[in-house]
PDB file of N, CA and C in Angstrom:
ATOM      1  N   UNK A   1       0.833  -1.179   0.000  1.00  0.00           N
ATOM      2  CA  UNK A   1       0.000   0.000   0.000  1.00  0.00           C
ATOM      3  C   UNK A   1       0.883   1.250   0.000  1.00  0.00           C
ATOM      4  N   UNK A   2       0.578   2.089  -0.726  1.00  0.00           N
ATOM      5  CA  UNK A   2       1.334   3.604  -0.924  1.00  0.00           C
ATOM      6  C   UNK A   2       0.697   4.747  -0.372  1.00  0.00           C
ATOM      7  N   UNK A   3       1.396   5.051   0.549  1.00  0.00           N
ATOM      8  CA  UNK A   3       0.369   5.866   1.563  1.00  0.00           C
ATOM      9  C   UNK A   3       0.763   7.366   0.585  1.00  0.00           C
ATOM     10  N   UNK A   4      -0.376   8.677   1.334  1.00  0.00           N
ATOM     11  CA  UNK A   4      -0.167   9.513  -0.142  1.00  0.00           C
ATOM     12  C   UNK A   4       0.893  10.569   0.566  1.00  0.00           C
ATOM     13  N   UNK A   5       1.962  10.151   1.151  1.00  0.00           N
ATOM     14  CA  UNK A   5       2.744  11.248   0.964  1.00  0.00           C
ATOM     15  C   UNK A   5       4.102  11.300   1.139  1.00  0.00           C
ATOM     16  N   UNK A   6       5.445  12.373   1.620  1.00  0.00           N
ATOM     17  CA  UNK A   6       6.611  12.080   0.796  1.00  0.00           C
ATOM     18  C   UNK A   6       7.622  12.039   2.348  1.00  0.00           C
ATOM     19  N   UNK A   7       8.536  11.286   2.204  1.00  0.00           N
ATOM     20  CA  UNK A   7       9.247  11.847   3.530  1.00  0.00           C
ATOM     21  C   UNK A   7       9.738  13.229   3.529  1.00  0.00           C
ATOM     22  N   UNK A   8       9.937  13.525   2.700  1.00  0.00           N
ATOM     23  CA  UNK A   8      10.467  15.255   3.150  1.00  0.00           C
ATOM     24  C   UNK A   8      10.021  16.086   1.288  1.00  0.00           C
ATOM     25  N   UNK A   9       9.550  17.146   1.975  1.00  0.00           N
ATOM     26  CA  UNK A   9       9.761  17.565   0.560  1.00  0.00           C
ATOM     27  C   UNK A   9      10.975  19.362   0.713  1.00  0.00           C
ATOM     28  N   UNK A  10      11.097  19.598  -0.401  1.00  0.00           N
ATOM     29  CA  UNK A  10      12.317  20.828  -0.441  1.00  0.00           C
ATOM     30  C   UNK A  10      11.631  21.610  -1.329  1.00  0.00           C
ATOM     31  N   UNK A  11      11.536  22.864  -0.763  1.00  0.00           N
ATOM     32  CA  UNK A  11      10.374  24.297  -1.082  1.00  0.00           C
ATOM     33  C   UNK A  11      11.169  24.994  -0.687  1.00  0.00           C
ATOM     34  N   UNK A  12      11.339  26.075  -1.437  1.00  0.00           N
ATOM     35  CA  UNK A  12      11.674  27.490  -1.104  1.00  0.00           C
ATOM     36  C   UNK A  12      13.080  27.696  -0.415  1.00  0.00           C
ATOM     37  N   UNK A  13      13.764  26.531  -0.270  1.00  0.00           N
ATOM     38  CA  UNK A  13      14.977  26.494   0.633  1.00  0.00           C
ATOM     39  C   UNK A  13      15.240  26.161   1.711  1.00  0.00           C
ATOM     40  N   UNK A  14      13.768  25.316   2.157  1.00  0.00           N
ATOM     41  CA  UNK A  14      13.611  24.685   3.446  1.00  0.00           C
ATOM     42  C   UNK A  14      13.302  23.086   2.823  1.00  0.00           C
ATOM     43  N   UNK A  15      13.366  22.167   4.197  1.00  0.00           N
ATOM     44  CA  UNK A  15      13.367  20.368   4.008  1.00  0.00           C
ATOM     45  C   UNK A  15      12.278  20.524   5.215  1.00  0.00           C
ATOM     46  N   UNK A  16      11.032  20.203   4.725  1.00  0.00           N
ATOM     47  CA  UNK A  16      10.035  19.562   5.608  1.00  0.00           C
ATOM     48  C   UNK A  16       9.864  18.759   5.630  1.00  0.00           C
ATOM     49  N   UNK A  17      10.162  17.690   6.996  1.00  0.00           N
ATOM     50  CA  UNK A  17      10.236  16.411   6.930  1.00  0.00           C
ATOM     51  C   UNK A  17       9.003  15.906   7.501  1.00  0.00           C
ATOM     52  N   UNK A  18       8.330  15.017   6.909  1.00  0.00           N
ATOM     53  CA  UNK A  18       7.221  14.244   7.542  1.00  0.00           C
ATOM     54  C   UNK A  18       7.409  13.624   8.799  1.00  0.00           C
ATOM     55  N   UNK A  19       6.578  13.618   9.497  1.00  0.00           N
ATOM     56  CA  UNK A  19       6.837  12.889  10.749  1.00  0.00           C
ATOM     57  C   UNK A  19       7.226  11.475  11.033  1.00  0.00           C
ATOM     58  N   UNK A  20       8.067  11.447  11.660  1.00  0.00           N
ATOM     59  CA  UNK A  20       8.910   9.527  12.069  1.00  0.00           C
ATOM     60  C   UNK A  20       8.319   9.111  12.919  1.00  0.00           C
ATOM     61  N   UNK A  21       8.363   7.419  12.863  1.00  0.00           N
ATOM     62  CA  UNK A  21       8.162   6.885  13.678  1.00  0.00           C
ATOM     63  C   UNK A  21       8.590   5.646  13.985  1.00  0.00           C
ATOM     64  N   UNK A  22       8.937   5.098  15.212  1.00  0.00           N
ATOM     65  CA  UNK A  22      10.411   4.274  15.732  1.00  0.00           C
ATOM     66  C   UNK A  22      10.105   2.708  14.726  1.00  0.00           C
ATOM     67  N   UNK A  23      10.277   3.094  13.071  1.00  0.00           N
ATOM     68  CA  UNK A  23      10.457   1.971  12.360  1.00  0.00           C
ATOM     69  C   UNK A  23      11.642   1.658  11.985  1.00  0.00           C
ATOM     70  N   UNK A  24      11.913   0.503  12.513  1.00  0.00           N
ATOM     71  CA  UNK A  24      13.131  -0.296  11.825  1.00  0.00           C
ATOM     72  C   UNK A  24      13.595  -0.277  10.053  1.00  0.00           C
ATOM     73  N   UNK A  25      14.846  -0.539   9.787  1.00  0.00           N
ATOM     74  CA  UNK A  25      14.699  -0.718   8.676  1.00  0.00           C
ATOM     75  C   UNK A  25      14.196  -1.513   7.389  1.00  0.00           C
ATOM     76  N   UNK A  26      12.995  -2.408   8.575  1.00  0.00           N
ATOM     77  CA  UNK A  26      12.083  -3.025   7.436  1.00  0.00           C
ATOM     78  C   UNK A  26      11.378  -3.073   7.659  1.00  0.00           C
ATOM     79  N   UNK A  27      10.872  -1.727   8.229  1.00  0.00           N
ATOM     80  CA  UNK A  27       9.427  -0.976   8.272  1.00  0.00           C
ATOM     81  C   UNK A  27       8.508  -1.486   9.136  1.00  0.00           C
ATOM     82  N   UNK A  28       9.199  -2.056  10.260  1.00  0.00           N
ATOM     83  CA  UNK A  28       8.137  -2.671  11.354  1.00  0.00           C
ATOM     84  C   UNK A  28       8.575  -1.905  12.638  1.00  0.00           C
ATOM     85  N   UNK A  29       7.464  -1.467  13.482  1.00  0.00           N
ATOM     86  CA  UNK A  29       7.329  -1.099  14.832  1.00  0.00           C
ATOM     87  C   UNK A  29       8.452  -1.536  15.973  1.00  0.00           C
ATOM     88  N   UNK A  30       9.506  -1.080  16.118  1.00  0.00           N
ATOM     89  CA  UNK A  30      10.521  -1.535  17.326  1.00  0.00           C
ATOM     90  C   UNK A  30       9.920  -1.514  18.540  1.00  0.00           C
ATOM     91  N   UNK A  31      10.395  -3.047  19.651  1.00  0.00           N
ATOM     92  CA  UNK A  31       9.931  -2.927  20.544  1.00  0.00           C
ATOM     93  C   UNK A  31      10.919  -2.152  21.729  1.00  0.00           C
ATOM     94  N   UNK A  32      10.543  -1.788  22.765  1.00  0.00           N
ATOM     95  CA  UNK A  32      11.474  -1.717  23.628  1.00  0.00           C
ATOM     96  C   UNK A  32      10.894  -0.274  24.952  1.00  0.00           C
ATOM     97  N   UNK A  33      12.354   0.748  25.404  1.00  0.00           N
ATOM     98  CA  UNK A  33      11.582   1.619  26.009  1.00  0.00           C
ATOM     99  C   UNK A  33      11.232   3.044  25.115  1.00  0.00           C
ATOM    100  N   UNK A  34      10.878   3.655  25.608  1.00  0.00           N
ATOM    101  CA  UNK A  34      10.508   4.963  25.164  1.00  0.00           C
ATOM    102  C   UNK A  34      12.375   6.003  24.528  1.00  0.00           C
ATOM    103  N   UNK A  35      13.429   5.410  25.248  1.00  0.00           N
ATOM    104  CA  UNK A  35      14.713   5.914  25.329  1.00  0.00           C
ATOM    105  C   UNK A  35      15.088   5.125  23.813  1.00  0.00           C
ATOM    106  N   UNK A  36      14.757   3.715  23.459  1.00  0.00           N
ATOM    107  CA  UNK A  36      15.047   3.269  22.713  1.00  0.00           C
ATOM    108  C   UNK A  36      14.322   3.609  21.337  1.00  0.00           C
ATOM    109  N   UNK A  37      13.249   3.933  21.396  1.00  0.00           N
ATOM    110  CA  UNK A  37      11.793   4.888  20.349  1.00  0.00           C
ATOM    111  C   UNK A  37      12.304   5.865  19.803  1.00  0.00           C
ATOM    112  N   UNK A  38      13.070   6.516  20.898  1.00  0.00           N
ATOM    113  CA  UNK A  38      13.147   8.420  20.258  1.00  0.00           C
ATOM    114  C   UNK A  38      14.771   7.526  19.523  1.00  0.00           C
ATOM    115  N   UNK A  39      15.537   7.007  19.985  1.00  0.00           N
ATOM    116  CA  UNK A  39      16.478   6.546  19.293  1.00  0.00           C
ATOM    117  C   UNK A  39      16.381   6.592  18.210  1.00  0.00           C
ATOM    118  N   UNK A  40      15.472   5.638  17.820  1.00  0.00           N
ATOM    119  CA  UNK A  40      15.335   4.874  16.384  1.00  0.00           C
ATOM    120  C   UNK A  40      14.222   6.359  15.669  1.00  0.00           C
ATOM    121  N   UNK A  41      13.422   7.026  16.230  1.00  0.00           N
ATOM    122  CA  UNK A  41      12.949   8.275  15.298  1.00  0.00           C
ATOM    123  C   UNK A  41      14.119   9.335  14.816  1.00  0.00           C
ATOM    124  N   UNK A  42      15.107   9.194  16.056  1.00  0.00           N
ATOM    125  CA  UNK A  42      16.057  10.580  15.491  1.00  0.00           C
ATOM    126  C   UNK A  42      17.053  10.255  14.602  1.00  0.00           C
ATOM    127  N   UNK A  43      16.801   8.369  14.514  1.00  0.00           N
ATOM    128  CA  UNK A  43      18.221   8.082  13.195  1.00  0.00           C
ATOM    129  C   UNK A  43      17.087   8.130  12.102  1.00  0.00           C
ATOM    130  N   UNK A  44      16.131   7.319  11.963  1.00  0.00           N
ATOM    131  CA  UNK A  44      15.293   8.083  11.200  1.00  0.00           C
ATOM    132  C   UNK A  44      15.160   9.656  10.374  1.00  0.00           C
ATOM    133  N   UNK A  45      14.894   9.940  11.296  1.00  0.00           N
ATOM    134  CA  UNK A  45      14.964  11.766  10.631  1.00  0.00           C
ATOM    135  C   UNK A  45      16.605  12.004  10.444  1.00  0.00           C
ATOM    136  N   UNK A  46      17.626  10.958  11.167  1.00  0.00           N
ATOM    137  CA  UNK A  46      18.768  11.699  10.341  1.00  0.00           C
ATOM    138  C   UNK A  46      19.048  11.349   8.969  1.00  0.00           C
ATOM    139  N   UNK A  47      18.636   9.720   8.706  1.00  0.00           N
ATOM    140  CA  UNK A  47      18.441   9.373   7.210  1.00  0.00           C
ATOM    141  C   UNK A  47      17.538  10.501   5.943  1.00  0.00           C
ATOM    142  N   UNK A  48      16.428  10.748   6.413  1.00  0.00           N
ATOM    143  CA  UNK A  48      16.056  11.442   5.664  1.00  0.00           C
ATOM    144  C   UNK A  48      16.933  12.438   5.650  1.00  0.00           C
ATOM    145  N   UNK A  49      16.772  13.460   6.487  1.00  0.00           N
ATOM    146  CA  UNK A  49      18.316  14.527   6.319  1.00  0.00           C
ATOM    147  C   UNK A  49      18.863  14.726   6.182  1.00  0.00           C
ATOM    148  N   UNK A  50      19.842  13.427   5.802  1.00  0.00           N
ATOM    149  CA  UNK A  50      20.725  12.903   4.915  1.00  0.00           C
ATOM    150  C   UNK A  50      20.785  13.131   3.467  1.00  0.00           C
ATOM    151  N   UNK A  51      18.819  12.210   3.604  1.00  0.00           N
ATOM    152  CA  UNK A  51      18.704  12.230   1.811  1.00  0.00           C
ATOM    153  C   UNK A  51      18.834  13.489   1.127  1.00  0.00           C
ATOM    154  N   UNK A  52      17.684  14.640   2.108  1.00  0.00           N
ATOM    155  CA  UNK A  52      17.617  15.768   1.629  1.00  0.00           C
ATOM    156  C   UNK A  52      18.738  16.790   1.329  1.00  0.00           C
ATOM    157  N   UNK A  53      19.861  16.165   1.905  1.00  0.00           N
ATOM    158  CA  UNK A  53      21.133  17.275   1.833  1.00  0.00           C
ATOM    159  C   UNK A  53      21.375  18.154   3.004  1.00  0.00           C
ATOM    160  N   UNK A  54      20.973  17.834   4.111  1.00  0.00           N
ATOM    161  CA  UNK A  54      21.137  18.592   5.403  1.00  0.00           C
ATOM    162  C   UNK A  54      21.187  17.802   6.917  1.00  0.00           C
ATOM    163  N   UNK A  55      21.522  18.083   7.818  1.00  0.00           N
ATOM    164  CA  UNK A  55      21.634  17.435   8.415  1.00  0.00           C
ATOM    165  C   UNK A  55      20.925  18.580  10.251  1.00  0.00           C
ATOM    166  N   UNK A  56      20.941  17.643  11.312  1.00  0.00           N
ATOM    167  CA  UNK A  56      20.422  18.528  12.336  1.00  0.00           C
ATOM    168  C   UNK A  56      20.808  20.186  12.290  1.00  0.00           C
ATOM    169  N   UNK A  57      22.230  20.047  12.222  1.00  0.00           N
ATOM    170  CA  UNK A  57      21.970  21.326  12.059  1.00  0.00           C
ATOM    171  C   UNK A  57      21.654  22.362  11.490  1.00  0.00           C
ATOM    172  N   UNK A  58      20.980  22.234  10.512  1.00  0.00           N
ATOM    173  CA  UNK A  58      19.974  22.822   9.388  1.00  0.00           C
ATOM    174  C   UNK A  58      18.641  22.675   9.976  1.00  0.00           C
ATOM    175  N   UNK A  59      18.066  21.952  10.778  1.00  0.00           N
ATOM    176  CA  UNK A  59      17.025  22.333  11.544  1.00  0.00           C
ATOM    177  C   UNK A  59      16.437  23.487  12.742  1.00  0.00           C
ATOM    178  N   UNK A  60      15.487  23.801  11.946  1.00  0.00           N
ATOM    179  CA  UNK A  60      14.819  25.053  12.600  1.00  0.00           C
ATOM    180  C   UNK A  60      13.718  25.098  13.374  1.00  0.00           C
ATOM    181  N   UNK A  61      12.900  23.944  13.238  1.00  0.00           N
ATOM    182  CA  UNK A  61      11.496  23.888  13.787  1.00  0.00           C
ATOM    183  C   UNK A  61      11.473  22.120  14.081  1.00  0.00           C
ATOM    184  N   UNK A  62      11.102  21.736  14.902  1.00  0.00           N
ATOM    185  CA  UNK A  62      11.070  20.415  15.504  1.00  0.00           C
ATOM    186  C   UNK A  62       9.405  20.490  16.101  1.00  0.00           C
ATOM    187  N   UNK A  63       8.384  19.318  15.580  1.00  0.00           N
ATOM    188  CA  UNK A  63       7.238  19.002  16.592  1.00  0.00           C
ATOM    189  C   UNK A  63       7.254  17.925  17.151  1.00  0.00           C
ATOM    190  N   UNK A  64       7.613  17.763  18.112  1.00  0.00           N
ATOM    191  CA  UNK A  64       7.140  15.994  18.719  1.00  0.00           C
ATOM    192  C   UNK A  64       5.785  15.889  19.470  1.00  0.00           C
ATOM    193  N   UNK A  65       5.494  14.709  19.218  1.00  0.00           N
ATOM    194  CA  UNK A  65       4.212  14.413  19.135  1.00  0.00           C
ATOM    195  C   UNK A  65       4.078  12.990  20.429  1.00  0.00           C
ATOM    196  N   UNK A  66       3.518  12.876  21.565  1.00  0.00           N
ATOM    197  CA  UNK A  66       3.707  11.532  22.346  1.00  0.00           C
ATOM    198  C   UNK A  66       2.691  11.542  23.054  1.00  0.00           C
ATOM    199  N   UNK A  67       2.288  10.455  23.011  1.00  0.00           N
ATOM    200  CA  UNK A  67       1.059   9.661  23.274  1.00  0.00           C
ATOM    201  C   UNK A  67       1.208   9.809  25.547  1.00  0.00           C
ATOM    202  N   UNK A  68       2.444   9.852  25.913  1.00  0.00           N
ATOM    203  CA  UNK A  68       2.277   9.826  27.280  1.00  0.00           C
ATOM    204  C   UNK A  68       3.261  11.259  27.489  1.00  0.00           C
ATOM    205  N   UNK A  69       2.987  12.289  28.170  1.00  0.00           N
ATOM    206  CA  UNK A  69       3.756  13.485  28.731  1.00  0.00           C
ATOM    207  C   UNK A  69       4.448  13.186  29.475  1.00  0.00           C
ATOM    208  N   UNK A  70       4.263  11.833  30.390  1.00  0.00           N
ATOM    209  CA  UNK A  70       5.529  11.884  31.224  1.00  0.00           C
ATOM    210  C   UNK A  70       6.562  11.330  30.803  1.00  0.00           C
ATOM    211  N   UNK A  71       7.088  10.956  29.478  1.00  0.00           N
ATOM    212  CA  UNK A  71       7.964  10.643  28.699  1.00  0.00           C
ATOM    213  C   UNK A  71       8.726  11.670  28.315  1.00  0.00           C
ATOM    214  N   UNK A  72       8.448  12.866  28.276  1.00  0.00           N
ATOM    215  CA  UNK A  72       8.793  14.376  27.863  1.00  0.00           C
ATOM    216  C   UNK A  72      10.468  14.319  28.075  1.00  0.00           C
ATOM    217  N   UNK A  73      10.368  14.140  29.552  1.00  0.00           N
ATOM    218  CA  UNK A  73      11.797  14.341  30.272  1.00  0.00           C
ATOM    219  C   UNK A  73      12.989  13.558  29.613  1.00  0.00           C
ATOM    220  N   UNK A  74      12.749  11.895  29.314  1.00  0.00           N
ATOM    221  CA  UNK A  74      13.478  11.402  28.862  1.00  0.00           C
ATOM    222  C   UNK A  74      13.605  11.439  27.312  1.00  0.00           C
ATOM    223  N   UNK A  75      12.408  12.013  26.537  1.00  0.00           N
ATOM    224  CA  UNK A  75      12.545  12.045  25.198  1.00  0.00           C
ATOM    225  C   UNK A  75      13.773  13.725  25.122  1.00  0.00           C
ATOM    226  N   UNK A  76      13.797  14.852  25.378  1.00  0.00           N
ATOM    227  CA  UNK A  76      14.187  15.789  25.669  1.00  0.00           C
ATOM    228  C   UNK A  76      15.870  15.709  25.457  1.00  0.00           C
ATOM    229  N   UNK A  77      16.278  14.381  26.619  1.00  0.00           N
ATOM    230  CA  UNK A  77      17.617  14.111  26.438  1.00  0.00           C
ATOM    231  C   UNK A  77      18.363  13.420  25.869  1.00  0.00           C
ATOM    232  N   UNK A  78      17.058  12.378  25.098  1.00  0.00           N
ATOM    233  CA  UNK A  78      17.773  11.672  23.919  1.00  0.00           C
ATOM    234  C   UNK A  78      17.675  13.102  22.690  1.00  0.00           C
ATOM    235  N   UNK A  79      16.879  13.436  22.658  1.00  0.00           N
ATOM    236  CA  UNK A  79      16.594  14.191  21.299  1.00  0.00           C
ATOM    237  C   UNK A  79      17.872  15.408  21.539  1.00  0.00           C
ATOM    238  N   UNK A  80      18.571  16.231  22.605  1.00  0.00           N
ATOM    239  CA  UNK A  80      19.005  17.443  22.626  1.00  0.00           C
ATOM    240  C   UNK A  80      20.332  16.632  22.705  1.00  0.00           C
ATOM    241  N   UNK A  81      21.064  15.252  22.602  1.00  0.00           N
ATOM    242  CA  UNK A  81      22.156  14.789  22.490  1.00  0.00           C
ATOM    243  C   UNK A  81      22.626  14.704  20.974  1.00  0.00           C
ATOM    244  N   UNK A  82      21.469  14.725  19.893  1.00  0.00           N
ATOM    245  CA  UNK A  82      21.536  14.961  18.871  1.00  0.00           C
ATOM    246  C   UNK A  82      22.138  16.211  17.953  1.00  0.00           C
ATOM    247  N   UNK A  83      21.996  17.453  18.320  1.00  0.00           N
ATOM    248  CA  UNK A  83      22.261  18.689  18.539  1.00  0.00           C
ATOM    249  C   UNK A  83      23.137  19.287  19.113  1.00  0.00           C
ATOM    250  N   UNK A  84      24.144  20.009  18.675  1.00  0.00           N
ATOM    251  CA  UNK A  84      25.372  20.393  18.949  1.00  0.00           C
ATOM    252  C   UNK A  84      24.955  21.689  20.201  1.00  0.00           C
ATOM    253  N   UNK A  85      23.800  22.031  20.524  1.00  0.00           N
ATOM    254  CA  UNK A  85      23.640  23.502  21.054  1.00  0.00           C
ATOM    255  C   UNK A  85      22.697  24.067  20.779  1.00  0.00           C
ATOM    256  N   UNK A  86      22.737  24.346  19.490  1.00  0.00           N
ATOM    257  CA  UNK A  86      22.059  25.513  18.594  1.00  0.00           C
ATOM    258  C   UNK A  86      20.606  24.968  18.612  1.00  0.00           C
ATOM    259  N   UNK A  87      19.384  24.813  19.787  1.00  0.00           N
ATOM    260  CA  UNK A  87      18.407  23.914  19.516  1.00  0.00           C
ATOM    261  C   UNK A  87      17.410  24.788  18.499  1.00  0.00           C
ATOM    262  N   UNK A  88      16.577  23.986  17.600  1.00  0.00           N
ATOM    263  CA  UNK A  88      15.605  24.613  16.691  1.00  0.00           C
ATOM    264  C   UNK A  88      14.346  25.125  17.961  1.00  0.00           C
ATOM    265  N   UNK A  89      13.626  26.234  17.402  1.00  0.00           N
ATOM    266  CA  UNK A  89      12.610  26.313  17.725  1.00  0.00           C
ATOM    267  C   UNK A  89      11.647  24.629  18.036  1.00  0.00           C
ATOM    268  N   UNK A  90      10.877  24.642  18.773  1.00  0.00           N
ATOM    269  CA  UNK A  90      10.177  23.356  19.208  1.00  0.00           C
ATOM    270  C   UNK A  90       8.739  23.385  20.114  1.00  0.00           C
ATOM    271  N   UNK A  91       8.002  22.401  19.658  1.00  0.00           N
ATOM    272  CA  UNK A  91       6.569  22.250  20.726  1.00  0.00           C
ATOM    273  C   UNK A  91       6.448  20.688  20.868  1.00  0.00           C
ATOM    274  N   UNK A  92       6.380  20.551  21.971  1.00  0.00           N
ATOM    275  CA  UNK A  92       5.818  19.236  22.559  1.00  0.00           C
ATOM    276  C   UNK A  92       4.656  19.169  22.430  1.00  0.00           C
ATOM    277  N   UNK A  93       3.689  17.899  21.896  1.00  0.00           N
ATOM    278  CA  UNK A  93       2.112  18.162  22.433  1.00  0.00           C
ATOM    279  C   UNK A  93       1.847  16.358  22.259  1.00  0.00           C
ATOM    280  N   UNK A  94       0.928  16.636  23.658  1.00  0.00           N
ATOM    281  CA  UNK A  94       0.625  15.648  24.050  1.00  0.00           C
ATOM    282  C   UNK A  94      -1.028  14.647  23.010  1.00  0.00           C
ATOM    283  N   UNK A  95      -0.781  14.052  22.348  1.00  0.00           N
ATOM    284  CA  UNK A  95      -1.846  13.433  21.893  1.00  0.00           C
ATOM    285  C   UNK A  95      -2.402  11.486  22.149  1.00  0.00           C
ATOM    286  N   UNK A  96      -3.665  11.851  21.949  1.00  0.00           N
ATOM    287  CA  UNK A  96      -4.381  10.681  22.496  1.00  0.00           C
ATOM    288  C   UNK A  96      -4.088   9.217  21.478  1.00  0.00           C
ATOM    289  N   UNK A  97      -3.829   9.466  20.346  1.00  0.00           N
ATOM    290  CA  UNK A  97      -3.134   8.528  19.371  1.00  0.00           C
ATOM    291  C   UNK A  97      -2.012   8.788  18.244  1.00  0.00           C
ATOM    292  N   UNK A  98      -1.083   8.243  17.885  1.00  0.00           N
ATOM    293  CA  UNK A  98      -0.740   8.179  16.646  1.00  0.00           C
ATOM    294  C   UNK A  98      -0.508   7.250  15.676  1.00  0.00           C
ATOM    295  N   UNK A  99      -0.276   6.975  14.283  1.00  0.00           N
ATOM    296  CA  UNK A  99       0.013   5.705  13.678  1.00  0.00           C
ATOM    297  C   UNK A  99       0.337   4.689  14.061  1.00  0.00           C
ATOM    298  N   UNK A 100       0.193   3.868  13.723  1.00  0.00           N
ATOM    299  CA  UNK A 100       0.761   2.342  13.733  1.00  0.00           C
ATOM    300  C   UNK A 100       1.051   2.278  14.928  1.00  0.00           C
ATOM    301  N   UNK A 101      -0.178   3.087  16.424  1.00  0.00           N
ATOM    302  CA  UNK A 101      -0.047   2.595  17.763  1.00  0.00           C
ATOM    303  C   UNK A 101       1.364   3.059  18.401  1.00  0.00           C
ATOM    304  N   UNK A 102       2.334   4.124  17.692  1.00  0.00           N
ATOM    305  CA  UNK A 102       3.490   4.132  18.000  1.00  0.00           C
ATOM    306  C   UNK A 102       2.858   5.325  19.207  1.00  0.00           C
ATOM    307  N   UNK A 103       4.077   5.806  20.133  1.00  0.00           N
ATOM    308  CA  UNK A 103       3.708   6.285  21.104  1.00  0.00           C
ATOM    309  C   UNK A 103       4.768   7.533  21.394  1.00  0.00           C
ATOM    310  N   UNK A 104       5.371   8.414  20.145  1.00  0.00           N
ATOM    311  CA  UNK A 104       6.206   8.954  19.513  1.00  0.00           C
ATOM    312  C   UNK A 104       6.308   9.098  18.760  1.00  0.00           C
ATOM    313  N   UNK A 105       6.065  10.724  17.299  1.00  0.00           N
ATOM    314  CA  UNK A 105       6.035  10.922  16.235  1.00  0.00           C
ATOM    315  C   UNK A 105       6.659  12.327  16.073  1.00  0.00           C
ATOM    316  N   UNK A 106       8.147  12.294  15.311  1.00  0.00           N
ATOM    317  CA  UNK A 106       8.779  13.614  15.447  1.00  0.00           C
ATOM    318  C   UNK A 106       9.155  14.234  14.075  1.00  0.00           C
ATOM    319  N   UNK A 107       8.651  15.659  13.924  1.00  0.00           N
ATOM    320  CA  UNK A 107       8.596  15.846  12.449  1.00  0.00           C
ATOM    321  C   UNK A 107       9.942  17.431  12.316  1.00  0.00           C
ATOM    322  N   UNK A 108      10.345  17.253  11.235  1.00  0.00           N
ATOM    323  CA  UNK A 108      11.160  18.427  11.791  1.00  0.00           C
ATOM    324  C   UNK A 108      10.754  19.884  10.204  1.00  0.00           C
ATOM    325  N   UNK A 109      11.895  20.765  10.524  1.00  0.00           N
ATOM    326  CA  UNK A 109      11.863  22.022   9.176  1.00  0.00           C
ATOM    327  C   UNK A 109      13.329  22.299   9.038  1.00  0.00           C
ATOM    328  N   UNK A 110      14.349  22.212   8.002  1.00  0.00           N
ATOM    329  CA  UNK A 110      15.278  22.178   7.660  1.00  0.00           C
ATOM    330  C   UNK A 110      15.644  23.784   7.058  1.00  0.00           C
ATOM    331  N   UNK A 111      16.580  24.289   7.382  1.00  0.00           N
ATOM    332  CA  UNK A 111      16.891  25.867   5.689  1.00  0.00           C
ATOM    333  C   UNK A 111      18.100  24.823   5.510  1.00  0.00           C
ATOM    334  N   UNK A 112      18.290  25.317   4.360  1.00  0.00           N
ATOM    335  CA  UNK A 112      19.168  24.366   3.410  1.00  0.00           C
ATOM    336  C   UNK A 112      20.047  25.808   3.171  1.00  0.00           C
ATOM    337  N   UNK A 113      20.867  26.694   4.395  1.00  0.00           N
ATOM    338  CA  UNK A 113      21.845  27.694   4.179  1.00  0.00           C
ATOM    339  C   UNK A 113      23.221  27.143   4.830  1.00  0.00           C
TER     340      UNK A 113
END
């Protein structure tokens, strides 16, 4: 099945990346903790970022998306180990579901300067 849309697309000089989620590289749901989730979303989004020609630090805008808030704390310090400093603008928000039952969905905005 071809779902209808792109992992990242490149407009205007920015990489909007669709939102990740902790899939392995053969596209199945990883089990494990929440430390191990944001893991596998932020190599995720670094592959794409990759593809697109940029990498974290070309990111400007970060949304994460998690099914439990009290995960916040530990998603926070996997995700800001990624990042040299310079953190992008960002919103946490807490929601009641996301895809494929995952419990973590992180989408980012790239400038390509």
């Amino acid at each position: 099945m071809t779902l209808p849309f792109s992992e990242f697309i490149d407009k205007n000089g920015f990489i909007f990346v669709s939102g990740q989620v902790p899939l392995n590289g053969g596209g199945e749901m990883i089990e494990g903790t929440i430390d191990e989730k944001t893991h596998q979303v932020m190599k995720n989004l670094q592959k794409v970022l990759e593809s697109a020609g940029v990498s974290f630090d070309n990111v400007v805008k970060t949304t994460i998306f998690l099914t439990d808030i009290e995960d916040a704390g530990k998603v926070n310090t996997i995700y800001a180990s990624y990042f040299n400093g310079a953190y992008p603008a960002r919103e946490t928000i807490c929601v009641k579901a996301l895809p494929l039952n995952s419990v973590i969905e992180i989408s980012m905005i790239a400038a390509k300067n």
